[in-house]
Protein backbone atom coordinates (compact mmCIF):
# COMPACT_ATOMS: atom_id res chain seq x y z
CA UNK A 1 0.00 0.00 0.00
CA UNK A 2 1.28 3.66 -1.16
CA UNK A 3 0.23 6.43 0.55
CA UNK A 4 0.48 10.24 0.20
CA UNK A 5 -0.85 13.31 1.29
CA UNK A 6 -1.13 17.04 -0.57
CA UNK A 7 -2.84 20.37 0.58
CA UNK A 8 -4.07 23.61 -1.34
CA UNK A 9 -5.00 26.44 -0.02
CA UNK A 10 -8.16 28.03 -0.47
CA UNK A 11 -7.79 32.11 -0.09
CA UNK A 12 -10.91 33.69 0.69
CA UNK A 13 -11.92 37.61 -0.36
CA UNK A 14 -12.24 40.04 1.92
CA UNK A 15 -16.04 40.95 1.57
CA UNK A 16 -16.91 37.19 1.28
CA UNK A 17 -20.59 36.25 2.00
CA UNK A 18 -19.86 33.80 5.19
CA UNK A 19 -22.03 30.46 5.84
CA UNK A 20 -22.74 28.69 9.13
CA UNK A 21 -24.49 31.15 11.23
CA UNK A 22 -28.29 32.85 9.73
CA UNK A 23 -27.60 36.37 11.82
CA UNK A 24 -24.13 36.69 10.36
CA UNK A 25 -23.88 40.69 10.58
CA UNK A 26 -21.89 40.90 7.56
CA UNK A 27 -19.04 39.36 5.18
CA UNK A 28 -15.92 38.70 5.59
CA UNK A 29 -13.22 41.70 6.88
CA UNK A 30 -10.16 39.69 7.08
CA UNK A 31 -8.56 36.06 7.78
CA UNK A 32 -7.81 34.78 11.16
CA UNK A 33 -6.00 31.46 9.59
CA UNK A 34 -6.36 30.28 6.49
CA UNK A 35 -8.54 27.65 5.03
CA UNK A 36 -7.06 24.44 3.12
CA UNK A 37 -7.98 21.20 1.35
CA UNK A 38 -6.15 18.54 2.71
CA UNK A 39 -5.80 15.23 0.73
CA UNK A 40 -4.73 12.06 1.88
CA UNK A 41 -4.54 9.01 -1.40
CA UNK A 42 -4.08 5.14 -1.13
CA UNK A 43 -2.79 3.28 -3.87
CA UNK A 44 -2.87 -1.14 -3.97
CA UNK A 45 -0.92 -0.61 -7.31
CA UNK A 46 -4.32 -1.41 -9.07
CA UNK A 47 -7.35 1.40 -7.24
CA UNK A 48 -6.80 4.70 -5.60
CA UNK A 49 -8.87 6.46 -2.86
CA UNK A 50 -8.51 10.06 -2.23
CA UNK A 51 -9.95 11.50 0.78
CA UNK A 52 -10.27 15.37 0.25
CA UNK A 53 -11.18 17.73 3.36
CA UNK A 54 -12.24 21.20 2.90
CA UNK A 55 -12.54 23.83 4.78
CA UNK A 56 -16.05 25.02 3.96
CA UNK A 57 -19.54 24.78 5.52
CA UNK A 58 -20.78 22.24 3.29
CA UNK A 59 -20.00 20.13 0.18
CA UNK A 60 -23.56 20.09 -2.13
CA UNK A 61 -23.99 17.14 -4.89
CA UNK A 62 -23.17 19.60 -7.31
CA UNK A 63 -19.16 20.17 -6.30
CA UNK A 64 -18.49 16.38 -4.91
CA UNK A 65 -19.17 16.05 -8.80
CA UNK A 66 -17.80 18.91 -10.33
CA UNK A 67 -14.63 18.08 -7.72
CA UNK A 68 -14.98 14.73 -9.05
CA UNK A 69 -14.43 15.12 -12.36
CA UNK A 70 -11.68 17.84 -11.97
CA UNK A 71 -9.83 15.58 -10.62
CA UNK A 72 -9.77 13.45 -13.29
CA UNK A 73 -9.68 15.81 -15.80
CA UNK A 74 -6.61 14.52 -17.83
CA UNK A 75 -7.98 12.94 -21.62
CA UNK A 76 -6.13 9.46 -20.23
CA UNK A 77 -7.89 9.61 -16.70
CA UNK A 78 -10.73 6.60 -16.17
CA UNK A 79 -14.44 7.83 -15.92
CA UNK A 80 -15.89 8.25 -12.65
CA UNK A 81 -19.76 7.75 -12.56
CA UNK A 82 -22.48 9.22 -10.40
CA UNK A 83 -25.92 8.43 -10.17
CA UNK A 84 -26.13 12.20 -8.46
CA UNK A 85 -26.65 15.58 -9.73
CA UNK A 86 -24.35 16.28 -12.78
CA UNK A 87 -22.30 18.92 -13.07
CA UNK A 88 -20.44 20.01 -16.59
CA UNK A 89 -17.06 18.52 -17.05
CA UNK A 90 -14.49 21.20 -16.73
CA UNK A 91 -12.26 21.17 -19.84
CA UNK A 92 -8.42 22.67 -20.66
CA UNK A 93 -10.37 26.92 -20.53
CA UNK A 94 -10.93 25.67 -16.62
CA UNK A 95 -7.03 25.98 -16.03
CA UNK A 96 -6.95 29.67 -14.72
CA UNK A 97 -9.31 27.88 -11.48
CA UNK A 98 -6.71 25.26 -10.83
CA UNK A 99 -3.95 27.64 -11.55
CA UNK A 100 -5.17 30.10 -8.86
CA UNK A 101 -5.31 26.91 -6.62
CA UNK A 102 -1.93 26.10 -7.60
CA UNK A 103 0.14 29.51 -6.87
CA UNK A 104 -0.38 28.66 -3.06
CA UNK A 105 2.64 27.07 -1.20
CA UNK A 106 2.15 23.27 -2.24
CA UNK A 107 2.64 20.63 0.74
CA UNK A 108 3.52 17.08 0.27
CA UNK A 109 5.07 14.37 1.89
CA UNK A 110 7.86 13.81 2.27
CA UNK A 111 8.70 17.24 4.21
CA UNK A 112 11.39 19.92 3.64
CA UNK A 113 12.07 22.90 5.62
CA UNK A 114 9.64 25.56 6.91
CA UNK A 115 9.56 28.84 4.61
CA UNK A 116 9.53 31.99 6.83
CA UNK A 117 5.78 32.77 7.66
CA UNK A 118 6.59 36.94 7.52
CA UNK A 119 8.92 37.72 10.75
CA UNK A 120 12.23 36.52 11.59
CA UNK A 121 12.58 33.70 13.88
CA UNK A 122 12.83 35.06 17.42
CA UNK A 123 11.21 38.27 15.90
CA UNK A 124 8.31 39.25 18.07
CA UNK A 125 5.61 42.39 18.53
CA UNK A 126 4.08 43.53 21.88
CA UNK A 127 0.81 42.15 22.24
CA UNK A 128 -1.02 45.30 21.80
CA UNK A 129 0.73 45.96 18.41
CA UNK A 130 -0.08 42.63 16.98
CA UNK A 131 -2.97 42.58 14.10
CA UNK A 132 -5.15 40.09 12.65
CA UNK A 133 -2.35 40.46 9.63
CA UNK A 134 0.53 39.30 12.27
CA UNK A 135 -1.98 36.21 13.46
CA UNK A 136 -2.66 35.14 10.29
CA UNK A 137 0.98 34.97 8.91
CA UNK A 138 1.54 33.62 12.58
CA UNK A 139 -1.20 30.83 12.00
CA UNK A 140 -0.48 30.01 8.47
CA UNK A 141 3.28 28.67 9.50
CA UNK A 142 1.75 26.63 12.60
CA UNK A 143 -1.38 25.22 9.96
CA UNK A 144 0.93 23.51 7.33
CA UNK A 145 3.75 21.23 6.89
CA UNK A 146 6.85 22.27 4.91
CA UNK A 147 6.94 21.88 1.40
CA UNK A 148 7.91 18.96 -0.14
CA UNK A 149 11.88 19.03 -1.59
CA UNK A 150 11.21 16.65 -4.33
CA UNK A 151 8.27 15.65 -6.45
CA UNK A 152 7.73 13.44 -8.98
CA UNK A 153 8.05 14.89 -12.40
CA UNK A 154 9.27 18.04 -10.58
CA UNK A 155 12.09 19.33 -9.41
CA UNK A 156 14.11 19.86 -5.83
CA UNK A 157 12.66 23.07 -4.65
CA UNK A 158 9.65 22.98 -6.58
CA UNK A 159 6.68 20.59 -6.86
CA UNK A 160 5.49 19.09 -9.94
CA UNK A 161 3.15 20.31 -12.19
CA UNK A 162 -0.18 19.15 -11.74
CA UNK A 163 -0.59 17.83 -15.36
CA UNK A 164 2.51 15.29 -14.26
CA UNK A 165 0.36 13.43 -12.03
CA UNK A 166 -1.93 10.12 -12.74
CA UNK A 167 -5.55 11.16 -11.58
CA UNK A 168 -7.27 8.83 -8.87
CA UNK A 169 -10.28 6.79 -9.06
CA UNK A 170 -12.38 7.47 -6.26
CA UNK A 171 -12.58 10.77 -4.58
CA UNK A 172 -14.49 11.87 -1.36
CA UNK A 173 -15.26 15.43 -0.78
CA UNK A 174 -15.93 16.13 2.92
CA UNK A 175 -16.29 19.77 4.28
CA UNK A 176 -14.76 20.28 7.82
CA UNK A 177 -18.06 22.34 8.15
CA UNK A 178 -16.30 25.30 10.09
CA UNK A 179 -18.84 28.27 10.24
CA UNK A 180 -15.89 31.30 9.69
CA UNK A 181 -15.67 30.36 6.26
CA UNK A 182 -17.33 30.89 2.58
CA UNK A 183 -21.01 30.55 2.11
CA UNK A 184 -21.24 27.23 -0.34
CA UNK A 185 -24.77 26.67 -0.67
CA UNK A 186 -25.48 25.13 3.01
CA UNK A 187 -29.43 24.77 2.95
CA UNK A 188 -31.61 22.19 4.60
CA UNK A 189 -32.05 19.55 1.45
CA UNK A 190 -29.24 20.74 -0.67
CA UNK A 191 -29.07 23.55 -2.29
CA UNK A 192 -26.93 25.19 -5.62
CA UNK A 193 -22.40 25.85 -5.03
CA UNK A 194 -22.49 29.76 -5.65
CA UNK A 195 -20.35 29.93 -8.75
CA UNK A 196 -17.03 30.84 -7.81
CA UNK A 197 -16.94 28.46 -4.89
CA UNK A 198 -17.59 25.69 -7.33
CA UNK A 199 -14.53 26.62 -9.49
CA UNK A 200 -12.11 27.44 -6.72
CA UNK A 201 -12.87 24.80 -3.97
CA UNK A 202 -13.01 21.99 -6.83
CA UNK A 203 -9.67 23.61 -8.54
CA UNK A 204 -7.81 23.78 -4.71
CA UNK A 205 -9.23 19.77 -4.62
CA UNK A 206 -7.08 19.00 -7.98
CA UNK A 207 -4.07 20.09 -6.66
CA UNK A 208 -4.57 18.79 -3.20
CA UNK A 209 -5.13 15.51 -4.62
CA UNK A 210 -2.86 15.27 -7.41
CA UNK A 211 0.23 16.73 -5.08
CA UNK A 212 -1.13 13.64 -2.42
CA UNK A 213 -0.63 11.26 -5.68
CA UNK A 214 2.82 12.41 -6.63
CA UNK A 215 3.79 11.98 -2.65
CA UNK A 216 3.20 8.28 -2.17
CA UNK A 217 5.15 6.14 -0.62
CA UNK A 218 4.97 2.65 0.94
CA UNK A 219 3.15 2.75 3.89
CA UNK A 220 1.80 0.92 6.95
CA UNK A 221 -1.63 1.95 9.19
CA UNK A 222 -2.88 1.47 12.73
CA UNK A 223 -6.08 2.84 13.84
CA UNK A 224 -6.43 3.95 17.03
CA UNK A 225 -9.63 4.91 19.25
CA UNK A 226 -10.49 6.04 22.55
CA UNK A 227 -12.44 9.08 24.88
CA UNK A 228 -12.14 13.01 24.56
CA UNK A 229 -12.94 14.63 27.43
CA UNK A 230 -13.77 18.32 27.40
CA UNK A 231 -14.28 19.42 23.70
CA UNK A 232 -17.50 18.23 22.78
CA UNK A 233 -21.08 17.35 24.08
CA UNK A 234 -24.65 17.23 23.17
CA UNK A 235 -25.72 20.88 22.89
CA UNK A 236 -29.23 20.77 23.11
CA UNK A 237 -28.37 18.34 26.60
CA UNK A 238 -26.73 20.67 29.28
CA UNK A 239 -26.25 17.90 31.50
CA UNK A 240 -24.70 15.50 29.17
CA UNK A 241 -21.15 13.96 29.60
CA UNK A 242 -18.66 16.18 27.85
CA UNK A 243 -17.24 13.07 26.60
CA UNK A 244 -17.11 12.05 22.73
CA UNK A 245 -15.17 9.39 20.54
CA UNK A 246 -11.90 10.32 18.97
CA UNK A 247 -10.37 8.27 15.85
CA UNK A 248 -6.88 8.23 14.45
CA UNK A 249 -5.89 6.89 11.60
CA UNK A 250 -1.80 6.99 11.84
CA UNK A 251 0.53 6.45 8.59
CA UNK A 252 3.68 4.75 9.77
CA UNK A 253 6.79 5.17 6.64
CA UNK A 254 10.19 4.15 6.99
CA UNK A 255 11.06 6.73 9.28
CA UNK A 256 8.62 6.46 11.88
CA UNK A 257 5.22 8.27 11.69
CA UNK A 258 4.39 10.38 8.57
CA UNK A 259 1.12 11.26 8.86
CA UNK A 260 -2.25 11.17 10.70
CA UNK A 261 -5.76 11.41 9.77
CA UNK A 262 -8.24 12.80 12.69
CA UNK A 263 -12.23 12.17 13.09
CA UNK A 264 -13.51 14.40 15.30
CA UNK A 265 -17.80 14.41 15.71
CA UNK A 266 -17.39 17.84 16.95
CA UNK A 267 -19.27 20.92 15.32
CA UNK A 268 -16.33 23.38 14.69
CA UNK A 269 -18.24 26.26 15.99
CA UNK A 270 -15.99 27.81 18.54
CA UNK A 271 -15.78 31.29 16.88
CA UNK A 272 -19.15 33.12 17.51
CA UNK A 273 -21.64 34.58 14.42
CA UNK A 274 -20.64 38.09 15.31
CA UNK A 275 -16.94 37.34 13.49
CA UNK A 276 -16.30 38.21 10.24
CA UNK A 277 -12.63 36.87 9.89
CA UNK A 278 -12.42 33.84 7.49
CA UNK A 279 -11.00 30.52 9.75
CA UNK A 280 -11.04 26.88 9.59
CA UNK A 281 -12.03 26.99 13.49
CA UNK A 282 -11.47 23.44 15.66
CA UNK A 283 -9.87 21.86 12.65
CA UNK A 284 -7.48 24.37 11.68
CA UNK A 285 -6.66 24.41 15.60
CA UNK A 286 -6.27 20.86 15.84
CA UNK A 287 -3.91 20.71 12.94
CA UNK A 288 -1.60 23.40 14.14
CA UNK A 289 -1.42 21.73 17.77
CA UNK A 290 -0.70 18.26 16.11
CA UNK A 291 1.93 19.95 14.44
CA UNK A 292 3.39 21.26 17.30
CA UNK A 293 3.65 18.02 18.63
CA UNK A 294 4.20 15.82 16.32
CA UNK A 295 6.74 17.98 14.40
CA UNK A 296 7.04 19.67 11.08
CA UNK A 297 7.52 16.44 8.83
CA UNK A 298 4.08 14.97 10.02
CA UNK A 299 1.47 16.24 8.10
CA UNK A 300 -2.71 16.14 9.34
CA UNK A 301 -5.51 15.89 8.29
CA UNK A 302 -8.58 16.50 10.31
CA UNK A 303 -12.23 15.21 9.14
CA UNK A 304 -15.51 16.26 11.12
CA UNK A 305 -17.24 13.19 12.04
CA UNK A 306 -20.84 12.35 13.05
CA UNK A 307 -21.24 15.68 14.92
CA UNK A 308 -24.97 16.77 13.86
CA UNK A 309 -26.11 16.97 17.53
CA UNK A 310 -22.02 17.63 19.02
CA UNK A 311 -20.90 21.05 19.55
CA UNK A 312 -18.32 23.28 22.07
CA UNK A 313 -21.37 24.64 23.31
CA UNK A 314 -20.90 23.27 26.88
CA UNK A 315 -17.46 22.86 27.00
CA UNK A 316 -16.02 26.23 25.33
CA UNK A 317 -14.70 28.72 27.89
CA UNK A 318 -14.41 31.62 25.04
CA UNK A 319 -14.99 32.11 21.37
CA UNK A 320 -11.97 33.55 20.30
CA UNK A 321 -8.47 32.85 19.01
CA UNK A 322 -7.23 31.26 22.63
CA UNK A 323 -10.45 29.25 22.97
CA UNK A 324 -9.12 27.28 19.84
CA UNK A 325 -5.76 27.35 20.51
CA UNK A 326 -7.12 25.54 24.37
CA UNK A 327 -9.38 23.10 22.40
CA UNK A 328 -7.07 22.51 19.82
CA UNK A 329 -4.23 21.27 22.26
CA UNK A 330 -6.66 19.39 24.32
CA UNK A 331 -7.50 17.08 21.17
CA UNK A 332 -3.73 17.15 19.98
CA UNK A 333 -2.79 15.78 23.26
CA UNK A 334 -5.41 12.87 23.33
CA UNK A 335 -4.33 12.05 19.91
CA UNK A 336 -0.96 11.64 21.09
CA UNK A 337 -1.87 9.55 24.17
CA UNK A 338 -3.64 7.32 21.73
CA UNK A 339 -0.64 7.16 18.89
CA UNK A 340 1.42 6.31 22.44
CA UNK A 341 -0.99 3.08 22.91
CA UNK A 342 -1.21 -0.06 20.67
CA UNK A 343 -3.33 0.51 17.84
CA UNK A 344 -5.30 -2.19 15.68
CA UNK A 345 -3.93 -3.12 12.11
CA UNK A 346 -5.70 -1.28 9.62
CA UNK A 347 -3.12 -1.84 6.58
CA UNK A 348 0.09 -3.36 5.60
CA UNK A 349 1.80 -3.31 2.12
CA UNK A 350 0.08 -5.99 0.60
CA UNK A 351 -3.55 -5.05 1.10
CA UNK A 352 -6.13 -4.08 -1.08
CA UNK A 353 -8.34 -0.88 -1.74
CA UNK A 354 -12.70 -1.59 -1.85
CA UNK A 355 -14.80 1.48 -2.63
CA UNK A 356 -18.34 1.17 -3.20
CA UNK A 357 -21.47 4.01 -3.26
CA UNK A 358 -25.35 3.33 -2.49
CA UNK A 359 -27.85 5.45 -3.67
CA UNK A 360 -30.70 6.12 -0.80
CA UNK A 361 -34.02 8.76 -1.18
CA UNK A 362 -34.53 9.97 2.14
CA UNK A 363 -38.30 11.25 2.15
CA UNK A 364 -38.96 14.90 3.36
CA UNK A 365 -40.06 15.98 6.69
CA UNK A 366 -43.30 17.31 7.79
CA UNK A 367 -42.38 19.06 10.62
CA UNK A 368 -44.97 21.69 11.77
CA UNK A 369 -43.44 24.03 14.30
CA UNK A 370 -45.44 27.01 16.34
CA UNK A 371 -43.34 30.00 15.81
CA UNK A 372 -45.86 31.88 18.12
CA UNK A 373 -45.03 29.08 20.69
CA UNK A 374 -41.09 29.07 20.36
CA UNK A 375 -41.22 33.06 20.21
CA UNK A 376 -43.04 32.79 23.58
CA UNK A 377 -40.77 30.36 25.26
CA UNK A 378 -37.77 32.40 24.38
CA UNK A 379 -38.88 35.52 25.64
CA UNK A 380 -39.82 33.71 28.96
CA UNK A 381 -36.49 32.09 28.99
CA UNK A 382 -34.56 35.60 28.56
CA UNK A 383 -36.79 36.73 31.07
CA UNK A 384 -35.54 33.95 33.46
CA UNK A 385 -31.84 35.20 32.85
CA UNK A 386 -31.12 31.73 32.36
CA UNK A 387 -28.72 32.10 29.87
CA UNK A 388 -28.67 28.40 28.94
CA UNK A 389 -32.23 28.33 28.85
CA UNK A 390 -32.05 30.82 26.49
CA UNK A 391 -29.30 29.66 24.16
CA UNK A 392 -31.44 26.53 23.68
CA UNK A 393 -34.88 28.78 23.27
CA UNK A 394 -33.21 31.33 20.80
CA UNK A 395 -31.82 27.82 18.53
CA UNK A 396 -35.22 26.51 18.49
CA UNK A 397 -36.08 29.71 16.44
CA UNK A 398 -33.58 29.59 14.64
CA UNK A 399 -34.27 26.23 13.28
CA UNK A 400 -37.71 27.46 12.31
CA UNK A 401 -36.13 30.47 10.22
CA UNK A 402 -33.26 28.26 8.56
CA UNK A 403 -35.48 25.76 7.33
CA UNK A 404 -37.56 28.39 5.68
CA UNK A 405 -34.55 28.92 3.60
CA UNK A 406 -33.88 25.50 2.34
CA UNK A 407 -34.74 24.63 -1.25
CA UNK A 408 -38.41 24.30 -2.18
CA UNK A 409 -39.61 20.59 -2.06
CA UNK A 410 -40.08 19.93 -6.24
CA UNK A 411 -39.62 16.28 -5.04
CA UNK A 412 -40.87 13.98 -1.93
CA UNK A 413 -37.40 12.58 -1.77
CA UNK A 414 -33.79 13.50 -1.53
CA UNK A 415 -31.29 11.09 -2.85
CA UNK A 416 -28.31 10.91 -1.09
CA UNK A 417 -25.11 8.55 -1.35
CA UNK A 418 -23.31 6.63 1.14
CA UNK A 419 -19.83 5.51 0.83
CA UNK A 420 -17.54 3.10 2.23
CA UNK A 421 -14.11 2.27 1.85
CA UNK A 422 -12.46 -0.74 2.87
CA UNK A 423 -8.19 -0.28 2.83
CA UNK A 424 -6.87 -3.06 4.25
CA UNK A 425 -8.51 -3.84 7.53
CA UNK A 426 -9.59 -0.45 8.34
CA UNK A 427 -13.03 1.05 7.34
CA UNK A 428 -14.43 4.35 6.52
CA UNK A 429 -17.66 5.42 5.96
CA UNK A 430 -18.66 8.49 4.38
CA UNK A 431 -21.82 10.23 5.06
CA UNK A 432 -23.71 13.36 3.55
CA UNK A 433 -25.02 15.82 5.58
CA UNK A 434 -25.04 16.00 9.68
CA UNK A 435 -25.81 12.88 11.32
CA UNK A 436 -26.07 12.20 14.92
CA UNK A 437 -23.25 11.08 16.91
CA UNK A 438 -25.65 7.95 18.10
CA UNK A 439 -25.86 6.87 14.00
CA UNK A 440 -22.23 6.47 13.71
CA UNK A 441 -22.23 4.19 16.83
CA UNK A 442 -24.98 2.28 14.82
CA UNK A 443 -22.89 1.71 12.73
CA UNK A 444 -19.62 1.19 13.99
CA UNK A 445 -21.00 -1.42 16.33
CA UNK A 446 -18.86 -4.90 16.55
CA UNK A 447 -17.33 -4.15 13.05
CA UNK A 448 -14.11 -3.36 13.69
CA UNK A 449 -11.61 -0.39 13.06
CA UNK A 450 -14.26 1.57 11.46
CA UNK A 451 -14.13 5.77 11.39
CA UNK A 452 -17.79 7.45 10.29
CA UNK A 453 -16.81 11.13 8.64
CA UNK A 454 -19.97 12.93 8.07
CA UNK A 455 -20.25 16.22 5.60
CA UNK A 456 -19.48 14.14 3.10
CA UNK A 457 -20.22 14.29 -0.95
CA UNK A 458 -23.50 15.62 -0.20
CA UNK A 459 -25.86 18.09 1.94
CA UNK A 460 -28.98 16.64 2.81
CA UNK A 461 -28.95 18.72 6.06
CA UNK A 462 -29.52 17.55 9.46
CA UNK A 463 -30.11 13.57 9.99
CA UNK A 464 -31.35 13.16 13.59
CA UNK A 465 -32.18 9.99 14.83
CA UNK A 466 -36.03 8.92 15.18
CA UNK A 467 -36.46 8.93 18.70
CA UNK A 468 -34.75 12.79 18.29
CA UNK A 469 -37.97 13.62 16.76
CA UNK A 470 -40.13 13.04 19.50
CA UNK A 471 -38.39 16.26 20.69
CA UNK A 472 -38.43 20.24 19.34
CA UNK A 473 -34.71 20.96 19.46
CA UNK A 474 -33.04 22.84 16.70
CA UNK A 475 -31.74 19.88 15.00
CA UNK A 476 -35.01 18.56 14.24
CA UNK A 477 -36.85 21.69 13.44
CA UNK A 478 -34.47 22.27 10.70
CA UNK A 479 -34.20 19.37 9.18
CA UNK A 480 -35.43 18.34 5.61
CA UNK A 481 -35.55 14.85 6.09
CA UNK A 482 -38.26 12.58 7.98
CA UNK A 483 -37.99 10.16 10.87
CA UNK A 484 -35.75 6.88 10.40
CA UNK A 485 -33.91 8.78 7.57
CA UNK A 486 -30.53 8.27 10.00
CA UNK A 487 -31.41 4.70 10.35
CA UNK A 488 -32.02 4.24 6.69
CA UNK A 489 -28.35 5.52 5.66
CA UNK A 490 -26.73 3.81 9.13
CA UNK A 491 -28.42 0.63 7.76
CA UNK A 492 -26.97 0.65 4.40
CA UNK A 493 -23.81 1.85 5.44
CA UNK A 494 -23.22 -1.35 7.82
CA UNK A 495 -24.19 -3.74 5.09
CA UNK A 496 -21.80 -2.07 3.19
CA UNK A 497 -18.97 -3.09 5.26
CA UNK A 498 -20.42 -6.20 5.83
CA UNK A 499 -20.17 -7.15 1.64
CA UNK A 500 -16.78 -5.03 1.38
């Protein structure tokens, strides 16, 4: 088994319509850290699987397609099918999209040295003369591996062209669903990529992918699970345990450890809707603190994982740059207490690569919600000065007003895909949307090493489980989808594995 890792990064405008959050008071004024698509590829010597996370509030049918097929947009490259929503093939006049992708600082394994990130080392400003300028250069060194010094086709000091590289067969497109970045379309059902976000995310994904391609090497893979304390919890449940699964996937080389591949069920939600500067949020935390641990020459990758109902809510002491920096280093550390422990095989060089996709149409909700009602219960909550009570009363509303915004039902059903992957021993499944934390464990039940990344080639919206419904959270209100629509998709999912 070869495997290889690349990253892009995806620049965002300063007066940027942002997603995530419906009382956003305005676009974008700046960048707190900058937003990436990280690839990791495995290669048998016969399939490839590319796992490509970006750092945007949602991937819609439309781009997982149109990323799809950019990928494999060499003449030579084989034809990737998809019963989905087509998208038009981009052709050679697409090249100024995946040049712009390309003139960012490429990163592949294996690593070089750091490039200064805009002050001399040692260099340093009093705190009350830094600016979000000085945080972002400061947070774009900590975010990203060194460049790679050699890559195929290429030459030392410079990577090689993207048109050197064989394309991949089977590409996932997961957002890491952070809510400080571009708006992409995020409505409950699905809605339409906004034009430029379909050319740049799905150009930043070819060179992500194709630089993860000409970076493969012979590797090894353990998986490794256990508890994170602290970071996540259910936020509709005040009282529930602050405790949530944590999944590495770790890429052992001939040196030691090259890489690692996170799944973390946690919204990435830290920053609050009142900020207008462009970040990846938890993930982009969590890869700079695994950095700083693990070292320069191990790259990560960090997916968002069945976190529908999982948020910071609870947990979160702040929501600003030294909440994520705590929250960050809190899930860096587990994951090195777990890459510490014994892991379970997941691949070794002879193993082999399954892929397969099921087609599922989830049928729409019917949910009738009293706006009067929820109105009323928030005003008596602020009156309380409960601010919990509040929180939760003010979401409910929100839920209401979001799914007033999702796309008009032309159909009674969605269709949706789920994938799964077998490499080796280990298996990943790949879900659309934001399922519950409690579907992944449906899944993941007695099966093995299995990791369940949600956000994943499609938006459906919210997928809470049935019994969730009995209940008026947020969640539920805004959801498109009805009752046992979770199960349906956990269901097929398992039997997946089960025939992989």
């Amino acid at each position: 088994m070869r495997v290889g890792y690349g990253s892009a990064e995806l620049p965002v405008p300063n007066g940027t319509p942002m997603g995530g959050y419906i009382d956003r008071p305005g676009p974008s004024t700046g960048t707190l850290d900058p937003l990436r698509v990280s690839a990791v590829t495995w290669s048998d010597g016969e399939r490839r699987f590319a796992l490509a996370v970006a750092d945007v509030i949602c991937v819609n049918t439309d781009l997982a397609e149109y990323a799809r097929q950019a990928v494999n947009l060499d003449e030579h490259a084989p034809r990737t099918t998809n019963q989905g929503t087509s998208a038009t093939r981009p052709t050679r006049q697409d090249e100024p999209a995946r040049r712009t992708a390309d003139q960012d600082k490429p990163a592949t394994w294996p690593m070089g040295q750091d490039e200064p990130a805009g002050r001399t080392a040692g260099e340093s400003k009093p705190a009350s003369t830094i600016t979000p300028q000085d945080e972002h250069a400061r947070r774009t060194a900590q975010d990203e591996p060194a460049s790679a010094t050699t890559a195929r086709g290429g030459h030392a000091g410079r990577p090689a062209e993207v048109g050197d590289v064989e394309p991949v067969c089977e590409l996932w497109l997961a957002a890491s669903h952070t809510h400080a970045g571009p708006e992409t379309g995020c409505v409950p059902g699905g809605g339409v990529t906004p034009g430029p976000w379909l050319e740049r995310v799905s150009g930043a994904v070819r060179a992500a992918v194709h630089r993860a391609v000409d970076s493969e090497r012979a590797a090894d893979g353990t998986a490794h699970r256990g508890e994170l304390l602290g970071v996540g919890a259910d936020r509709s449940r005040p009282n529930a345990a602050r405790t949530v699964p944590l999944d590495v996937v770790a890429v052992w080389g001939d040196s030691g450890l090259a890489g690692v591949v996170v799944v973390l069920p946690v919204h990435p939600t830290v920053l609050p809707a009142s900020n207008l500067l462009v970040s990846a949020d938890l993930a982009g935390a969590v890869r700079r603190a695994l950095r700083a641990r693990l070292g320069d020459g191990v790259w990560a990758v960090v997916a968002t994982g069945a976190a529908g109902n999982v948020s910071t809510r609870f947990t979160r002491l702040g929501q600003d740059a030294a909440e994520l920096d705590r929250l960050g280093g809190l899930v860096a550390d587990r994951c090195v207490e777990l890459l510490a422990q014994p892991g379970e095989r997941a691949w070794t060089g002879t193993d082999q690569i399954r892929t397969v996709r099921a087609r599922r149409d989830l049928r729409r909700a019917q949910t009738d919600a009293d706006h009067g009602s929820l109105a009323a219960d928030y005003a008596t909550a602020t009156a309380t000065g409960d601010p919990v009570a509040a929180r939760l009363a003010r979401s409910r509303l929100e839920g209401v007003r979001a799914r007033a915004l999702g796309t008009p039902p032309f159909t009674d059903t969605i269709p949706v895909d789920v994938s799964v992957a077998r490499v080796g021993s280990l298996g990943l499944v790949g879900l659309p949307g934001e399922p519950f934390l409690e579907v992944a464990e449906r899944i993941t039940n007695g099966l093995g090493p299995i990791a369940v990344l949600g956000y994943v080639n499609g938006y459906p919206g919210y997928l809470p489980t049935a019994e969730a419904y009995q209940r008026s959270d947020y969640e539920v209100l805004v959801s498109a989808v009805a009752p046992g629509s979770a199960e349906t998709l956990a269901d097929t999912a398992r039997q997946l594995l089960e025939e992989a």
